[in-house]
PDB file of N, CA and C in Angstrom:
ATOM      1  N   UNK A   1     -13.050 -16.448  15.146  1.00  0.00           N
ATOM      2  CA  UNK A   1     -12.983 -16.837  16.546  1.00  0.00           C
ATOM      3  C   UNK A   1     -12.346 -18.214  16.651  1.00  0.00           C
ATOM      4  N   UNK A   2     -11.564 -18.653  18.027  1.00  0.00           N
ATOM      5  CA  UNK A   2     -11.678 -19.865  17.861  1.00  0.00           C
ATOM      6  C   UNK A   2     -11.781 -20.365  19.216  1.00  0.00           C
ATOM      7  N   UNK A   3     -11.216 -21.837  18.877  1.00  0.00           N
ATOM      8  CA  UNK A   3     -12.201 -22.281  20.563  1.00  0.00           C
ATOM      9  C   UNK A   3     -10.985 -22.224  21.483  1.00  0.00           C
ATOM     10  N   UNK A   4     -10.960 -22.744  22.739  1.00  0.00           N
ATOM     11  CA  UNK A   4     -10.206 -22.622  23.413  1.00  0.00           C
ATOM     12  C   UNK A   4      -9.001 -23.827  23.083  1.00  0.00           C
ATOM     13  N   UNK A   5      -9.491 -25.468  22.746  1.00  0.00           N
ATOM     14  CA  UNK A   5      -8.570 -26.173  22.564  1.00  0.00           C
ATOM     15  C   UNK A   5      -7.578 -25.596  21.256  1.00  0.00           C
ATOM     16  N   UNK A   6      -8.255 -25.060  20.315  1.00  0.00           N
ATOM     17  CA  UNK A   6      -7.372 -24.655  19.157  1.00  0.00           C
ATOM     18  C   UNK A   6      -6.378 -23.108  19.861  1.00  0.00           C
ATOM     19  N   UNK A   7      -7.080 -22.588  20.554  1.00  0.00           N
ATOM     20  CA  UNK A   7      -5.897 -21.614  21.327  1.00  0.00           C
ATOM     21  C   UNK A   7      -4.628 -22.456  21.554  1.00  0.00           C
ATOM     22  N   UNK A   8      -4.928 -23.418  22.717  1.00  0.00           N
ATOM     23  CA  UNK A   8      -3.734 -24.205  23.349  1.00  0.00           C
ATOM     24  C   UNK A   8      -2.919 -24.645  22.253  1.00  0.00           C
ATOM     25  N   UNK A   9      -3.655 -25.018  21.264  1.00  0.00           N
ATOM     26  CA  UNK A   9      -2.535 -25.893  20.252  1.00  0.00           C
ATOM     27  C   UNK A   9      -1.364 -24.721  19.506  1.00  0.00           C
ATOM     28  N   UNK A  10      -2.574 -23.605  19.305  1.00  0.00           N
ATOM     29  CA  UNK A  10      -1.626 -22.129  19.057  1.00  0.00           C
ATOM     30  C   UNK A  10      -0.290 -21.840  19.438  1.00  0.00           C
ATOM     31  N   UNK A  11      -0.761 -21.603  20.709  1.00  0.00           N
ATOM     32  CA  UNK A  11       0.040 -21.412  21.672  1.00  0.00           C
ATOM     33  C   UNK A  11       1.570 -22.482  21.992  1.00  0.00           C
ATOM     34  N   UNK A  12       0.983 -23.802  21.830  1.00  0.00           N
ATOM     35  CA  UNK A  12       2.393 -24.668  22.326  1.00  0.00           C
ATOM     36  C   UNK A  12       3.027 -24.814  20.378  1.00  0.00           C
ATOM     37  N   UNK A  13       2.682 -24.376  19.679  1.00  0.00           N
ATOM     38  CA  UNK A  13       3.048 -24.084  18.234  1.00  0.00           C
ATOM     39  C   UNK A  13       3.966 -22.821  18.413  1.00  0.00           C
ATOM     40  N   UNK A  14       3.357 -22.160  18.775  1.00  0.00           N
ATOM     41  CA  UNK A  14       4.321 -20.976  18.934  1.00  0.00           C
ATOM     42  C   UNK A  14       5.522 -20.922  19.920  1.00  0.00           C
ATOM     43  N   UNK A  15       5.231 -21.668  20.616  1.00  0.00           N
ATOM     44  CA  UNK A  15       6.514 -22.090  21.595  1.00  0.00           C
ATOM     45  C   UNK A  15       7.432 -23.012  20.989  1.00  0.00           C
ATOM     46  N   UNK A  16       6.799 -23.772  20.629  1.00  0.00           N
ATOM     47  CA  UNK A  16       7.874 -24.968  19.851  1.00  0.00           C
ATOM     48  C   UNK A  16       8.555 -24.143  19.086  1.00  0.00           C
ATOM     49  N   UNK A  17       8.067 -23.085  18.386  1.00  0.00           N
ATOM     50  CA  UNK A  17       8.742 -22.663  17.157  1.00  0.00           C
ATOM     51  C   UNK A  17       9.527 -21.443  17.406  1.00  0.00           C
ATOM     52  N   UNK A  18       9.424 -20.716  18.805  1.00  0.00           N
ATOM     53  CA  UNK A  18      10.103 -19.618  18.748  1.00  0.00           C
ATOM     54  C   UNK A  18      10.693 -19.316  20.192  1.00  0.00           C
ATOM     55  N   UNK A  19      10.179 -20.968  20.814  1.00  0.00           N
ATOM     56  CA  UNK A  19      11.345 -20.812  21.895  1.00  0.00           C
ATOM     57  C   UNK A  19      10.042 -20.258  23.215  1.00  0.00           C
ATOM     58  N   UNK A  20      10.607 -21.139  24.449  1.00  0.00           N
ATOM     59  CA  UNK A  20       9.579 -20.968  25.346  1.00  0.00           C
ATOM     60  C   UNK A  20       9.163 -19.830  26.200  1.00  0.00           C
ATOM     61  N   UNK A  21       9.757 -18.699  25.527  1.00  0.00           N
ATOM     62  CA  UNK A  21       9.804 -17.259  26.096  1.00  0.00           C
ATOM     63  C   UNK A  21       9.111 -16.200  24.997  1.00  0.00           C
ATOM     64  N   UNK A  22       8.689 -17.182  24.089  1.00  0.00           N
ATOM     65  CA  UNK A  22       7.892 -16.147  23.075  1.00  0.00           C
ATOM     66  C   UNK A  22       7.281 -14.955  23.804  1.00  0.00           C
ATOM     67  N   UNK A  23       5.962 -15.476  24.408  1.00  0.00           N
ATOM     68  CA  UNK A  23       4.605 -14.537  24.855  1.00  0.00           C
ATOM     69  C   UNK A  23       5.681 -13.714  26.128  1.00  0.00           C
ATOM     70  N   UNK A  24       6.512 -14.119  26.406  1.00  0.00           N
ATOM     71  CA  UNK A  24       7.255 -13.227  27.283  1.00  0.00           C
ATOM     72  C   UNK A  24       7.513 -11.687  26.797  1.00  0.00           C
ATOM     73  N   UNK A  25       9.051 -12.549  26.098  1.00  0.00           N
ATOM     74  CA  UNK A  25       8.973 -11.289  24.658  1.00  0.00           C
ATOM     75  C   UNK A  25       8.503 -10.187  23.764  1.00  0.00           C
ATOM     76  N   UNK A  26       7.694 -10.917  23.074  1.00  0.00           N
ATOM     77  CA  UNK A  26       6.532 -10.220  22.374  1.00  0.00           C
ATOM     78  C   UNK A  26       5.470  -9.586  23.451  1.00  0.00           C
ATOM     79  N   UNK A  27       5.490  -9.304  24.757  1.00  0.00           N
ATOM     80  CA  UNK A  27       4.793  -8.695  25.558  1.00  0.00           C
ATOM     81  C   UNK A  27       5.577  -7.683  26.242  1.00  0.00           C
ATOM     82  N   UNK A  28       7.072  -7.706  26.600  1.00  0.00           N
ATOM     83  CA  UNK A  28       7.313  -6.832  26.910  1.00  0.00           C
ATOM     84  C   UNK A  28       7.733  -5.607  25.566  1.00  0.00           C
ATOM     85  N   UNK A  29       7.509  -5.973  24.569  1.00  0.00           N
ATOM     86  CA  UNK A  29       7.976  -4.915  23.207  1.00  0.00           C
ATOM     87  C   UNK A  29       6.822  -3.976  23.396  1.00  0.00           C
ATOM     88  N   UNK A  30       5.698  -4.117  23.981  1.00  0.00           N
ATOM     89  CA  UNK A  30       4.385  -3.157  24.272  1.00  0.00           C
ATOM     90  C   UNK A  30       4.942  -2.190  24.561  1.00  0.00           C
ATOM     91  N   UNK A  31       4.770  -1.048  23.936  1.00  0.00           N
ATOM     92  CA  UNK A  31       5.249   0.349  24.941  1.00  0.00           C
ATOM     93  C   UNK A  31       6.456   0.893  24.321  1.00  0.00           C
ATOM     94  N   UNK A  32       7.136  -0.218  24.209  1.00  0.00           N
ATOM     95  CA  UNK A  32       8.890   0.202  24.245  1.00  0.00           C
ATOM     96  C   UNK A  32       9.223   0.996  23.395  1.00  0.00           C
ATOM     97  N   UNK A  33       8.387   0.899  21.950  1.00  0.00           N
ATOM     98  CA  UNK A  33       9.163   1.702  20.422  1.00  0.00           C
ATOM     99  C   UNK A  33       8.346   3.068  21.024  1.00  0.00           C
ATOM    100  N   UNK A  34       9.138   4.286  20.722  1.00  0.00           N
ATOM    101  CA  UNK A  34       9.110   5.165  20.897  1.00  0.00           C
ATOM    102  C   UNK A  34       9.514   6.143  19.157  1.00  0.00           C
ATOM    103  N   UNK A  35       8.486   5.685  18.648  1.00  0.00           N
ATOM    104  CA  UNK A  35       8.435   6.740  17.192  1.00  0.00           C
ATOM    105  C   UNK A  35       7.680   7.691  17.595  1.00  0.00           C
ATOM    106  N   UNK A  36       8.437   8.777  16.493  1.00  0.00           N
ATOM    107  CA  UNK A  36       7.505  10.112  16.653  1.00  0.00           C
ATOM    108  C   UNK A  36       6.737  10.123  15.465  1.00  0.00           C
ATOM    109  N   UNK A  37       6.328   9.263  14.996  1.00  0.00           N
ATOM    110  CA  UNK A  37       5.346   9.012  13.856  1.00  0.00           C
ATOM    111  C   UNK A  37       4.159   8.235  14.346  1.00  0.00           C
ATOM    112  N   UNK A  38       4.154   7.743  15.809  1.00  0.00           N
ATOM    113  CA  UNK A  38       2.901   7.302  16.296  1.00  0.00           C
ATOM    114  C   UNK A  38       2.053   8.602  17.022  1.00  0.00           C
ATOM    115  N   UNK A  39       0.802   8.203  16.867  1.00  0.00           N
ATOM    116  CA  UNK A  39      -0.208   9.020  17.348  1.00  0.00           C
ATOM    117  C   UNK A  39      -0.036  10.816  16.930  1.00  0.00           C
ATOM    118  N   UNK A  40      -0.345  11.504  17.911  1.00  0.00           N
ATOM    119  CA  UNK A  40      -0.349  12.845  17.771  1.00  0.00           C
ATOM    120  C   UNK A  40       0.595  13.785  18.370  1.00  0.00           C
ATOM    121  N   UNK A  41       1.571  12.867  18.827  1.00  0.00           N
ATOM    122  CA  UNK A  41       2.777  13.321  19.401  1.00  0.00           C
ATOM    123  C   UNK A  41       3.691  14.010  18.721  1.00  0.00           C
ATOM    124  N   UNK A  42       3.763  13.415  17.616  1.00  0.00           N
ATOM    125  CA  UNK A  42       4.925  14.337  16.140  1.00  0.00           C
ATOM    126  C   UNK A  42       4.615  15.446  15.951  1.00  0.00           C
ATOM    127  N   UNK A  43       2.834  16.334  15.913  1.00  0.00           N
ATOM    128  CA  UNK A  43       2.702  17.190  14.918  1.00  0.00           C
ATOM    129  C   UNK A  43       1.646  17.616  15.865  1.00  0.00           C
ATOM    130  N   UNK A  44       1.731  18.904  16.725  1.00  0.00           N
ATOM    131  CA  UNK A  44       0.960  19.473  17.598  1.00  0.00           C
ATOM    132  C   UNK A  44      -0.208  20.221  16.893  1.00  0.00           C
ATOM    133  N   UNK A  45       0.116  20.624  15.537  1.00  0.00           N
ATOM    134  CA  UNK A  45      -0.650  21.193  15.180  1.00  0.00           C
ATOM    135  C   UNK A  45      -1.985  20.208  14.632  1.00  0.00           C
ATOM    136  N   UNK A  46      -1.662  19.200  14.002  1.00  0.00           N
ATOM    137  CA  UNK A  46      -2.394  18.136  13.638  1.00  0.00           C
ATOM    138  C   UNK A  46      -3.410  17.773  14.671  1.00  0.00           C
ATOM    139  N   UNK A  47      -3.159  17.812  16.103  1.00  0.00           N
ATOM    140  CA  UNK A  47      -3.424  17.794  17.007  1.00  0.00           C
ATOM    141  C   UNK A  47      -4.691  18.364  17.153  1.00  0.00           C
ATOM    142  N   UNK A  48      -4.675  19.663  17.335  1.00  0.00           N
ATOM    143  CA  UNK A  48      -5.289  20.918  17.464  1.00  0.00           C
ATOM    144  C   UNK A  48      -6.003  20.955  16.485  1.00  0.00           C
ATOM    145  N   UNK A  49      -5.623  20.546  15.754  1.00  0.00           N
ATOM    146  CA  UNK A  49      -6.865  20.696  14.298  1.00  0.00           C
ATOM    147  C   UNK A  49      -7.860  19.725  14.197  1.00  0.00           C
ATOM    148  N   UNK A  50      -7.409  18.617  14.910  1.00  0.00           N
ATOM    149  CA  UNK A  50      -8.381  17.301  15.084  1.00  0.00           C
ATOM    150  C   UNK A  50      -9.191  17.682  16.190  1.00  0.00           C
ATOM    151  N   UNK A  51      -8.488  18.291  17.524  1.00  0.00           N
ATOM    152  CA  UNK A  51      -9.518  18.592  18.546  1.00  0.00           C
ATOM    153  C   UNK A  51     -10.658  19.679  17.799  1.00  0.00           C
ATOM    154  N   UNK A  52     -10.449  20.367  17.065  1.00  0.00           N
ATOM    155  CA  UNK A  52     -10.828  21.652  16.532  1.00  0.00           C
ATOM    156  C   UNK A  52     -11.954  21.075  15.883  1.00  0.00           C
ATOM    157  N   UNK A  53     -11.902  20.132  15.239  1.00  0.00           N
ATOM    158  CA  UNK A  53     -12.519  18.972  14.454  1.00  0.00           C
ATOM    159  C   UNK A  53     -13.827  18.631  15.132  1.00  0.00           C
ATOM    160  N   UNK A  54     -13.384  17.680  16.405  1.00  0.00           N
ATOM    161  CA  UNK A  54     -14.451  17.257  16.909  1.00  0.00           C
ATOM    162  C   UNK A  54     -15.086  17.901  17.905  1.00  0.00           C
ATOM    163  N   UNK A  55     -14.584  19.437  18.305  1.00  0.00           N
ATOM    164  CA  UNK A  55     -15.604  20.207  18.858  1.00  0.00           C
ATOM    165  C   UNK A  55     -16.693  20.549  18.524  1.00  0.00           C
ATOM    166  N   UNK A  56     -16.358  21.115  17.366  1.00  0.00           N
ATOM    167  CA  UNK A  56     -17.086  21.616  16.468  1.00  0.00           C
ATOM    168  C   UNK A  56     -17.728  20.990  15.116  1.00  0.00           C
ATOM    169  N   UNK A  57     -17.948  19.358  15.619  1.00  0.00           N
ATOM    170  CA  UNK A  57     -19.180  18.586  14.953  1.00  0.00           C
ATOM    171  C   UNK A  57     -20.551  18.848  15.232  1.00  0.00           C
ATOM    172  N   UNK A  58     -21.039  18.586  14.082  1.00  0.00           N
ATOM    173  CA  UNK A  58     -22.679  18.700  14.342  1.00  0.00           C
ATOM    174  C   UNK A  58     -23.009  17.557  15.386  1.00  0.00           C
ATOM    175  N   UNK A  59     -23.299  18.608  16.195  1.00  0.00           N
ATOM    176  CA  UNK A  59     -24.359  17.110  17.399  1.00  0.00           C
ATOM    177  C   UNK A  59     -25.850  17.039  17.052  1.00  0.00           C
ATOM    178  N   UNK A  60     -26.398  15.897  17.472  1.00  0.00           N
ATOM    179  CA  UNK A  60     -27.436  15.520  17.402  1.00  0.00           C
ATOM    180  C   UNK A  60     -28.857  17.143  17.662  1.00  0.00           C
ATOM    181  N   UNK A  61     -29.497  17.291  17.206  1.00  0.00           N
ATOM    182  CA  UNK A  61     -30.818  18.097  17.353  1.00  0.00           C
ATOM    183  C   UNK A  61     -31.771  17.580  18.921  1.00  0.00           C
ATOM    184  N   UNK A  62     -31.590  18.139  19.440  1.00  0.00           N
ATOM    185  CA  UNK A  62     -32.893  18.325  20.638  1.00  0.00           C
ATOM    186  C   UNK A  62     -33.893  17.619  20.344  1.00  0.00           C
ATOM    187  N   UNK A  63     -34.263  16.795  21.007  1.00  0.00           N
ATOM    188  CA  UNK A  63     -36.012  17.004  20.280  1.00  0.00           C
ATOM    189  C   UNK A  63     -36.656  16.815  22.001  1.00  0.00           C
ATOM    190  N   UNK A  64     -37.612  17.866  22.025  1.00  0.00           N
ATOM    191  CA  UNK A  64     -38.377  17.753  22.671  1.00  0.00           C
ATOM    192  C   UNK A  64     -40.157  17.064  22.930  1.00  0.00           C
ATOM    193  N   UNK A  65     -39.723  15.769  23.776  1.00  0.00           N
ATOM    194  CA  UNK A  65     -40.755  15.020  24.204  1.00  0.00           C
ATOM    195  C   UNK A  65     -41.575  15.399  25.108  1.00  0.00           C
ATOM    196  N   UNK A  66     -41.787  16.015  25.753  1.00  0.00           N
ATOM    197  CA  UNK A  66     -42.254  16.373  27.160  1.00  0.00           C
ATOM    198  C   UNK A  66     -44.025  16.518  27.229  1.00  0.00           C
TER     199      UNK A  66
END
């Protein structure tokens, strides 16, 4: 963790060093890459086999308090 003054110092470090549009930058790249090697988008079947997966986990046992 750190504190907030050591944020600020972070922060104007990273500006000094990469130019005052860093956090600009590096915020709009969110989203943008479009691989088909992220998530479950590449391989439908992989997909289906994971949902398949967690349907059909053992859930917890009942217990009746009553």
């Amino acid at each position: 963790m750190q504190t907030h003054v050591g944020a600020m110092k972070a922060a104007t470090t990273n500006k000094d060093k990469h130019g005052k549009d860093f956090y600009t930058r590096i915020g709009s790249l969110g989203g943008k890459v479009k691989s088909p090697l992220k998530g479950f988008g590449s391989d439908r079947s992989r997909a289906a086999e994971a949902g398949r997966k967690g349907g059909s986990a053992k859930k917890k046992p009942r217990t009746s308090n009553e």
